[in-house]
C-alpha atoms as a PDB file:
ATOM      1  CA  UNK A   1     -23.920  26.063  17.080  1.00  0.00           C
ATOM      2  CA  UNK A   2     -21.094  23.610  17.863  1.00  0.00           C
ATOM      3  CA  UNK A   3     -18.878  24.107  21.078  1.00  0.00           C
ATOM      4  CA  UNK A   4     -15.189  25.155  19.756  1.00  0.00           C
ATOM      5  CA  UNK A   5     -14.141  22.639  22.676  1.00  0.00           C
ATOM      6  CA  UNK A   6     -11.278  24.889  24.360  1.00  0.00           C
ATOM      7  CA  UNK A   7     -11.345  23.555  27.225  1.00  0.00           C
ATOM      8  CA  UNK A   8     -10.131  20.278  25.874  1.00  0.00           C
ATOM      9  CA  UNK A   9      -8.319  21.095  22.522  1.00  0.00           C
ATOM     10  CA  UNK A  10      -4.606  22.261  21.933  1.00  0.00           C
ATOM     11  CA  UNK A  11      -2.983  23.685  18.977  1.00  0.00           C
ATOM     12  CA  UNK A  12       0.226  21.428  19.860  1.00  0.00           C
ATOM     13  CA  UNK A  13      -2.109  18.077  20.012  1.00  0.00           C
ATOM     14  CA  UNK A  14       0.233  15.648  17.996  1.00  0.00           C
ATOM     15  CA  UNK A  15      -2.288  13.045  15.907  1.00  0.00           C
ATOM     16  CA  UNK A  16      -1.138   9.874  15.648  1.00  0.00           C
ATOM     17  CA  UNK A  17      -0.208   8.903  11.935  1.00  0.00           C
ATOM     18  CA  UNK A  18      -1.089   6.118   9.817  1.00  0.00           C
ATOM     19  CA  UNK A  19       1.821   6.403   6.845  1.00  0.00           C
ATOM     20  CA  UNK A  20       0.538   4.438   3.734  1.00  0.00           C
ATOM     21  CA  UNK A  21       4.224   3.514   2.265  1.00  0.00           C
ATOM     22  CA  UNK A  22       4.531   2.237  -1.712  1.00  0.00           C
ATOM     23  CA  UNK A  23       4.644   3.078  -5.082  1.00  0.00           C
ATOM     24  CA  UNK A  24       2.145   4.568  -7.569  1.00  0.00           C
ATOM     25  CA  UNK A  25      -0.588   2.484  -5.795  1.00  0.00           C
ATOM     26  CA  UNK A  26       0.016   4.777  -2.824  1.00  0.00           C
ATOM     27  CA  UNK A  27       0.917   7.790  -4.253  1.00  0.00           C
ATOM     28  CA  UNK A  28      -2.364   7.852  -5.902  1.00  0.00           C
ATOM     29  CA  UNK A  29      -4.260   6.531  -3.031  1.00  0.00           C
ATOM     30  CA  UNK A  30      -5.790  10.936  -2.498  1.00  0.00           C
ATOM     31  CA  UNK A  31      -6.469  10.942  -5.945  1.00  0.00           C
ATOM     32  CA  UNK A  32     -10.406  10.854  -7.682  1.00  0.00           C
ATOM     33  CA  UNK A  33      -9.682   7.076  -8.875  1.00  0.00           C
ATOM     34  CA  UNK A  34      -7.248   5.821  -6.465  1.00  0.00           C
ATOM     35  CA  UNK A  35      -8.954   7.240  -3.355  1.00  0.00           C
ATOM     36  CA  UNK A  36      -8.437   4.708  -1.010  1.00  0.00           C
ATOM     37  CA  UNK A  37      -6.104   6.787   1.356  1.00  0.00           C
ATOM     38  CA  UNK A  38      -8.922   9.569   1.066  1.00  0.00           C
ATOM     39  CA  UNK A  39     -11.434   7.294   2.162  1.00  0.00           C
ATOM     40  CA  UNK A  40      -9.231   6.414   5.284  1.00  0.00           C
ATOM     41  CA  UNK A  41      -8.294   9.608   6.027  1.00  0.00           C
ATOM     42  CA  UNK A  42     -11.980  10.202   6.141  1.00  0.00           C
ATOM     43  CA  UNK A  43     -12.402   6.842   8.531  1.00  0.00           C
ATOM     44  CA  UNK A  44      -9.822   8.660  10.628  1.00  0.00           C
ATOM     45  CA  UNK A  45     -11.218  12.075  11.482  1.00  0.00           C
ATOM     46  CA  UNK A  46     -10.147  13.689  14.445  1.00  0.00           C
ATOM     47  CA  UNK A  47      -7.875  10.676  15.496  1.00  0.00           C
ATOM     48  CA  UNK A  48      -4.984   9.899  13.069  1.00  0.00           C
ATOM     49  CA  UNK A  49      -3.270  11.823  10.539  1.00  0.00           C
ATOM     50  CA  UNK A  50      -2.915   9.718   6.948  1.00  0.00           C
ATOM     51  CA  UNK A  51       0.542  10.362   5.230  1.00  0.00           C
ATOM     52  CA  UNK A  52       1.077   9.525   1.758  1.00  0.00           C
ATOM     53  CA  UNK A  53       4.570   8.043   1.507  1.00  0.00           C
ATOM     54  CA  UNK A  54       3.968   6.655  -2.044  1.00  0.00           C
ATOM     55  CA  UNK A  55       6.762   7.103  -5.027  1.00  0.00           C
ATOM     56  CA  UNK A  56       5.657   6.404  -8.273  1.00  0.00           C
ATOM     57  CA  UNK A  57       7.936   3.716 -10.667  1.00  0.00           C
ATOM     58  CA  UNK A  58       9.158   2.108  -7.499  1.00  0.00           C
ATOM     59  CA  UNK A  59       9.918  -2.066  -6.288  1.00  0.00           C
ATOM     60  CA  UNK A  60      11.165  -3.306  -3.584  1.00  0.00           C
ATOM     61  CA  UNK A  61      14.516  -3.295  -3.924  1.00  0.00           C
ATOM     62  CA  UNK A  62      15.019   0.652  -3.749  1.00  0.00           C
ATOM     63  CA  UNK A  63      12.105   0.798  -1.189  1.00  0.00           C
ATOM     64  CA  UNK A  64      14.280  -1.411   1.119  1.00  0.00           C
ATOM     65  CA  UNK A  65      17.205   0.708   0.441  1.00  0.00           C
ATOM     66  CA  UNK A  66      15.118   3.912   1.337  1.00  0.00           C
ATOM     67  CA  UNK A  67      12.478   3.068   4.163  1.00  0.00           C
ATOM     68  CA  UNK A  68      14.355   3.746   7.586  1.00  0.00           C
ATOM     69  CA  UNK A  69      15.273   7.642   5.837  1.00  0.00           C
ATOM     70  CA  UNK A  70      11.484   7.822   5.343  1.00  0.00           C
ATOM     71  CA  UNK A  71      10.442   6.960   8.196  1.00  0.00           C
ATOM     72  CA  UNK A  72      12.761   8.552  10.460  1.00  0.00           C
ATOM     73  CA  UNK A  73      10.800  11.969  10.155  1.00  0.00           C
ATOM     74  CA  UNK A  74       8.255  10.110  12.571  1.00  0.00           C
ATOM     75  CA  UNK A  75       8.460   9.695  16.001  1.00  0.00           C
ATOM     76  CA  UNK A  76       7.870   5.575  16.215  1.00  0.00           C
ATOM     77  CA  UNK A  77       4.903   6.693  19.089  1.00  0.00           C
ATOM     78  CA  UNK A  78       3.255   8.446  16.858  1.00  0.00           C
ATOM     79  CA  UNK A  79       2.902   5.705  14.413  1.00  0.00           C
ATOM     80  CA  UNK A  80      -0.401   4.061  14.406  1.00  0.00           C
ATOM     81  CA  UNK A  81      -0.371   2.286  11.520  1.00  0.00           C
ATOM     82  CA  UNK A  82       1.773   1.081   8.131  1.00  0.00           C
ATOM     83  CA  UNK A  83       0.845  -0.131   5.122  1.00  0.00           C
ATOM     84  CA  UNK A  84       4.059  -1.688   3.034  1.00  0.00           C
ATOM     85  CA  UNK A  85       2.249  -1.928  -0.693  1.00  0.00           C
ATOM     86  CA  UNK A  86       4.560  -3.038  -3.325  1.00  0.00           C
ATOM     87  CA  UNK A  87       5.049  -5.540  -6.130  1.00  0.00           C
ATOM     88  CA  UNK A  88       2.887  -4.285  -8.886  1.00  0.00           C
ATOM     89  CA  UNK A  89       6.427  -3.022 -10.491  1.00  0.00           C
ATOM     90  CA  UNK A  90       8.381  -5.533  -8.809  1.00  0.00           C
ATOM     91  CA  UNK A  91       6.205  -8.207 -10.898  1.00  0.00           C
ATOM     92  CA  UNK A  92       7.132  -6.935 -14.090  1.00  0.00           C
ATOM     93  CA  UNK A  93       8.375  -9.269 -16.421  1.00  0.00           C
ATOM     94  CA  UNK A  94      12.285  -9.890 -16.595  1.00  0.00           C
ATOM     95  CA  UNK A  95      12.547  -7.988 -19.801  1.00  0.00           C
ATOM     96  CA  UNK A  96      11.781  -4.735 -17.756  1.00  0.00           C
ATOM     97  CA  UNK A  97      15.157  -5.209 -16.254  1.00  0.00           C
ATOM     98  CA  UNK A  98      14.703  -1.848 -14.205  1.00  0.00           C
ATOM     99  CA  UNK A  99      12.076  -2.715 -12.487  1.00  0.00           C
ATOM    100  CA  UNK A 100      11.095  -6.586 -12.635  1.00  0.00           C
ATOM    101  CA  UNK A 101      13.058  -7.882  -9.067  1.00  0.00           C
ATOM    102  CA  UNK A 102      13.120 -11.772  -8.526  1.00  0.00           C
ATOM    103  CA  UNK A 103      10.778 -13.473  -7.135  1.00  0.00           C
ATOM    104  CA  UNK A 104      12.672 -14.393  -3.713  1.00  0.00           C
ATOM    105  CA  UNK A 105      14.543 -11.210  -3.715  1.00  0.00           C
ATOM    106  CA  UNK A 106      11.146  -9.369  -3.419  1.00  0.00           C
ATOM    107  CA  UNK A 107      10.133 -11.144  -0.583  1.00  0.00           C
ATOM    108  CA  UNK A 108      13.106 -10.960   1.689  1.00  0.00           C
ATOM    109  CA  UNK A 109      13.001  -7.004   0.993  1.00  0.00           C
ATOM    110  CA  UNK A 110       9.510  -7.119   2.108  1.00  0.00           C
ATOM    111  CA  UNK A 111      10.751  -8.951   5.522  1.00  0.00           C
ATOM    112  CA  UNK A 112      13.619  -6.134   5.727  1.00  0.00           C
ATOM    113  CA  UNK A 113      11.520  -3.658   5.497  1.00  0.00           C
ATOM    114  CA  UNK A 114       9.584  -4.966   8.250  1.00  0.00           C
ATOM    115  CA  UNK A 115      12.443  -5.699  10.007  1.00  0.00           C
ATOM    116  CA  UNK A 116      13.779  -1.959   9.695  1.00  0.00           C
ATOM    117  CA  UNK A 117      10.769  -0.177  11.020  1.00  0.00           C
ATOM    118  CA  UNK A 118      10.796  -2.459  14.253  1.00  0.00           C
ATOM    119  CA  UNK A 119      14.431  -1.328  14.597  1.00  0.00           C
ATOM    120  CA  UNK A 120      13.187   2.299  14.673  1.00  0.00           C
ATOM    121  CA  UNK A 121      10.818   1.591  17.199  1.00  0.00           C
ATOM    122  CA  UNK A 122       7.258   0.349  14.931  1.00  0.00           C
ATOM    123  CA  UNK A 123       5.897  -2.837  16.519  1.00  0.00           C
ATOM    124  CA  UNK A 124       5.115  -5.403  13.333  1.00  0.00           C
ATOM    125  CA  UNK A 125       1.639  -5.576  15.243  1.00  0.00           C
ATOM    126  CA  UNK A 126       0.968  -2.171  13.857  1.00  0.00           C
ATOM    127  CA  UNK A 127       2.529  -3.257  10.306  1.00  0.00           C
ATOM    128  CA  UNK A 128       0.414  -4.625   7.175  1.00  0.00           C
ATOM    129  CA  UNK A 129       1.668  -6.060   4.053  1.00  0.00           C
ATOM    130  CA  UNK A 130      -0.869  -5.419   1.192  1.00  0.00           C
ATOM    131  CA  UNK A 131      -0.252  -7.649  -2.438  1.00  0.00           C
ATOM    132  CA  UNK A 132      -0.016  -6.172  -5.533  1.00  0.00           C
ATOM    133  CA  UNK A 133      -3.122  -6.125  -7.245  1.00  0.00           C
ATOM    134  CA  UNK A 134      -4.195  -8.070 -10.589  1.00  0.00           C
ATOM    135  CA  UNK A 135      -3.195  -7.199 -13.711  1.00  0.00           C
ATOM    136  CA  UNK A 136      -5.507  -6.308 -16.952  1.00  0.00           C
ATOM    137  CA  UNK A 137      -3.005  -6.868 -19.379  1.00  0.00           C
ATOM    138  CA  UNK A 138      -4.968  -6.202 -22.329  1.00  0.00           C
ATOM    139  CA  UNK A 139      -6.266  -2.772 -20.851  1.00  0.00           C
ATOM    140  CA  UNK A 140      -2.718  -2.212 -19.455  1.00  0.00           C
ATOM    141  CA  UNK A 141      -1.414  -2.806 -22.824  1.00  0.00           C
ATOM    142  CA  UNK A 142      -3.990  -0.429 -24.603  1.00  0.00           C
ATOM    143  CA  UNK A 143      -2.699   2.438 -22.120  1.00  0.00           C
ATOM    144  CA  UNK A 144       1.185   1.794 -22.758  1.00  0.00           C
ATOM    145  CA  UNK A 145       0.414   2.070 -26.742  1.00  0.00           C
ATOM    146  CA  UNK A 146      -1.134   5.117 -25.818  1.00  0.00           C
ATOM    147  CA  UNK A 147       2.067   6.471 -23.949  1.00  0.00           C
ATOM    148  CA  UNK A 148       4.564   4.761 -25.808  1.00  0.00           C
ATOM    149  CA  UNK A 149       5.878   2.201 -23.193  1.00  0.00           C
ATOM    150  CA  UNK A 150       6.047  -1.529 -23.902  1.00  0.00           C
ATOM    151  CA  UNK A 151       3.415  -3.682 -21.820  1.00  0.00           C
ATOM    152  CA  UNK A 152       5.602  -6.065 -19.649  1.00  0.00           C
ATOM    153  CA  UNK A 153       3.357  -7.184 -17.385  1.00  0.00           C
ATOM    154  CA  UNK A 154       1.669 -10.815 -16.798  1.00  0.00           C
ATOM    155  CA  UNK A 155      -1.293 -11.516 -14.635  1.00  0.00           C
ATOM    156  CA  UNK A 156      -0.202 -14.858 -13.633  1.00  0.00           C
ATOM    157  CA  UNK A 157       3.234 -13.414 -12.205  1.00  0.00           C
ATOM    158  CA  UNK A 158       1.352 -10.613 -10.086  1.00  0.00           C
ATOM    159  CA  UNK A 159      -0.386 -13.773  -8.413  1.00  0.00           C
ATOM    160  CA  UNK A 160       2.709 -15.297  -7.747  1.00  0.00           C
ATOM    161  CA  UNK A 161       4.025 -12.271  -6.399  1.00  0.00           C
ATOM    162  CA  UNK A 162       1.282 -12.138  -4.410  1.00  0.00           C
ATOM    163  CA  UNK A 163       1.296 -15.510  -3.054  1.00  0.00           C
ATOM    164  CA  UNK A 164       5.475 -14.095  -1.805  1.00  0.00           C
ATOM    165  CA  UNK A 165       3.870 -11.022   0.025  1.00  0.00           C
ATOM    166  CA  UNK A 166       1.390 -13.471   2.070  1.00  0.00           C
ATOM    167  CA  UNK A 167       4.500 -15.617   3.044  1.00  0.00           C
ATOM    168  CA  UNK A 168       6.655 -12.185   3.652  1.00  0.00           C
ATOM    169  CA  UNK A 169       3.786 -11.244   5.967  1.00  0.00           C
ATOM    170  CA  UNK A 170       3.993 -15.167   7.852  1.00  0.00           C
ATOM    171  CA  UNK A 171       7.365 -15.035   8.379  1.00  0.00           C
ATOM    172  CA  UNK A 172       7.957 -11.524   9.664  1.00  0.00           C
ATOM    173  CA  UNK A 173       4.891 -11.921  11.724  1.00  0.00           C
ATOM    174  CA  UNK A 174       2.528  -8.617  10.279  1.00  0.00           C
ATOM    175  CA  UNK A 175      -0.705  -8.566   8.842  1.00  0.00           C
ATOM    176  CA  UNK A 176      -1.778  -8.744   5.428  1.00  0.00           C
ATOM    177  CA  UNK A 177      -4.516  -8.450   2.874  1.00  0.00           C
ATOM    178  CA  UNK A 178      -4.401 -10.316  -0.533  1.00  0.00           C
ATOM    179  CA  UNK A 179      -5.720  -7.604  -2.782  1.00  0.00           C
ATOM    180  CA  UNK A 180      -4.787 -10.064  -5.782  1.00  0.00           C
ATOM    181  CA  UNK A 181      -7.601 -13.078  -4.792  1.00  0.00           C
ATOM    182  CA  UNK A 182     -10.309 -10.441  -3.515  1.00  0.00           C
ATOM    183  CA  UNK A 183     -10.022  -8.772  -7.132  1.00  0.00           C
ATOM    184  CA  UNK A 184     -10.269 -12.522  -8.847  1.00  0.00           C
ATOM    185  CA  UNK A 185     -13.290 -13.441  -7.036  1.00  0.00           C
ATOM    186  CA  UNK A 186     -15.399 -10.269  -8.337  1.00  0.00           C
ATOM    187  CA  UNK A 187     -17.006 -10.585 -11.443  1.00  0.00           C
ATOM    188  CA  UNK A 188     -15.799  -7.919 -14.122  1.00  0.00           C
ATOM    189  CA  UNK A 189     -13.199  -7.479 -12.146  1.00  0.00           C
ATOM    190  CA  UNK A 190     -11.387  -5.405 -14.507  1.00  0.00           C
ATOM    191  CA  UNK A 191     -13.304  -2.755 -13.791  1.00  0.00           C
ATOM    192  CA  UNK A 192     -11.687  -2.642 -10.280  1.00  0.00           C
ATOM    193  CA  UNK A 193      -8.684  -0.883 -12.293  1.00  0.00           C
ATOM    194  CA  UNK A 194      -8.772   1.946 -14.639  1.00  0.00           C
ATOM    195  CA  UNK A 195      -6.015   1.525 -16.776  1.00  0.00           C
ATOM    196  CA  UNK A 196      -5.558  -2.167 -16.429  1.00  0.00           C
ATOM    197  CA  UNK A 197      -2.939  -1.720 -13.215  1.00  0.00           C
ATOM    198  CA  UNK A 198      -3.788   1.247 -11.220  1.00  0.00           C
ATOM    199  CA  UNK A 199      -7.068   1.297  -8.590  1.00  0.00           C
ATOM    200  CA  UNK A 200     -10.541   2.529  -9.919  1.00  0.00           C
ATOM    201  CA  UNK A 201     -12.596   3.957  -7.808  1.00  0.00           C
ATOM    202  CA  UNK A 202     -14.230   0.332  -7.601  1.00  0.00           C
ATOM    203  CA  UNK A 203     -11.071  -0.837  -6.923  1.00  0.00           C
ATOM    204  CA  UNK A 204      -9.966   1.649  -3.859  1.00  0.00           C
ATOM    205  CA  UNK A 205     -13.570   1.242  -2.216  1.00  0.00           C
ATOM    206  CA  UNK A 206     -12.829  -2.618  -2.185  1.00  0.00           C
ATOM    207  CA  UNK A 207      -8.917  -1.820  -0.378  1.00  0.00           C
ATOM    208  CA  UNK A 208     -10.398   0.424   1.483  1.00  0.00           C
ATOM    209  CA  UNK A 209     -12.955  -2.241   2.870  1.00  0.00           C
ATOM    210  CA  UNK A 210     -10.507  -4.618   2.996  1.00  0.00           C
ATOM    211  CA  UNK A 211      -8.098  -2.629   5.220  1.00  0.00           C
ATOM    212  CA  UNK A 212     -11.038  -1.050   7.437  1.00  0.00           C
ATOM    213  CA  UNK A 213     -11.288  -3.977   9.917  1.00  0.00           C
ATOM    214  CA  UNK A 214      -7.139  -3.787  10.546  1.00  0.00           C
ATOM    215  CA  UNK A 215      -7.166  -0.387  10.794  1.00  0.00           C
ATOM    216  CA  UNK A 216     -10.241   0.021  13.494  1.00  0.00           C
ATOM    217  CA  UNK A 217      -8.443  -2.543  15.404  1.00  0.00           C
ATOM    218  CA  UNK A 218      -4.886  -0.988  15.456  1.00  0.00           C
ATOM    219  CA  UNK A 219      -6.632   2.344  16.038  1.00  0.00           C
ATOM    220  CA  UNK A 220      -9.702   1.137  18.983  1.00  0.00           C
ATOM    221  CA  UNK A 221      -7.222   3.020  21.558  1.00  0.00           C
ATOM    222  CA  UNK A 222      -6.914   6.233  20.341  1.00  0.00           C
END
């Protein structure tokens, strides 16, 4: 039978927190496809708490406009880790004019937002910028016929949005991982998404991989 550990555990312990911040990406990242936050919260046992700060339908621009109110419930010691994952929407071609943001205008938000969560007291070192993924457009196409949307989306610009996170990430000095070019490189890699723009379970276990190397080292001290 295990030891309950009393002499070492308290019910007032504080865990550090990893906060995964974004849009649908992240606010699916507990569920059965999109389980990528599950899989670190599972990583992180017994040493950090994983919040799910993602909000579904949202870019850059009202992420900027909302990210010091979010983040504010946190003590900044008590912040372990954040992941800033956004541009999937942003990327949207201009004739989704409530939700396509330009090009350069995407990636100075991206900066601000870094730039906002060092003024409440989040080093950048603990900070990583993840790129919106690839795009399926013919399966994301299928799906919006299906729920009677338009499909406004275009692989090529998620790349290029992409390629702005990685220099976002440069110039404010943070980690990042380029989701986008680890999809390309697998074959099939549709099958990393399940409706053409949102993670599979394929898809999650390769984010999660890719972010498990950042977060052991931003974590080795807890």
């Amino acid at each position: 039978m295990a030891s309950r550990g009393k002499e070492t555990f308290s019910q007032s312990t504080q865990w550090p927190k990893v906060v995964l911040f974004g849009d649908s990406i992240t606010q699916l990242s507990f569920s059965n496809d999109g389980c990528w936050g599950s899989m670190l919260a599972d990583l992180l046992q017994r040493k950090c708490d994983v919040i799910n700060r993602g909000y579904s339908g949202y870019n850059a621009r009202w992420c900027v406009k909302m990210i010091s109110k979010v983040f504010e419930e946190f003590a900044s010691r008590d912040v372990a880790m954040v992941t800033i994952f956004l541009g999937a929407n942003d990327s949207n071609l201009p004739a989704n004019s409530h939700q396509h943001v330009p090009a350069e205008e995407y990636k100075t938000h991206l900066i601000n937002m870094v730039e906002k969560l060092q003024m409440l007291g989040i080093p950048r070192e603990k900070i990583i910028l993840v790129t919106p993924p690839a795009c399926d457009v013919i399966a994301w196409e299928a799906d919006c016929v299906v729920n009677g949307r338009q499909c406004q989306k275009c692989n090529k610009a998620a790349g290029q949005y992409a390629n702005l996170c990685k220099e976002a990430s440069i110039e404010a000095g943070t980690g990042c991982i380029d989701l986008y070019t680890e999809m390309m490189k697998v074959k099939d890699w549709e099958k990393l998404l399940k409706d053409g723009l949102h993670l599979s379970t394929k898809g999650s276990a390769l984010l999660f991989q890719l972010l498990k190397p950042f977060v052991l080292k931003v974590t080795s001290g807890i």
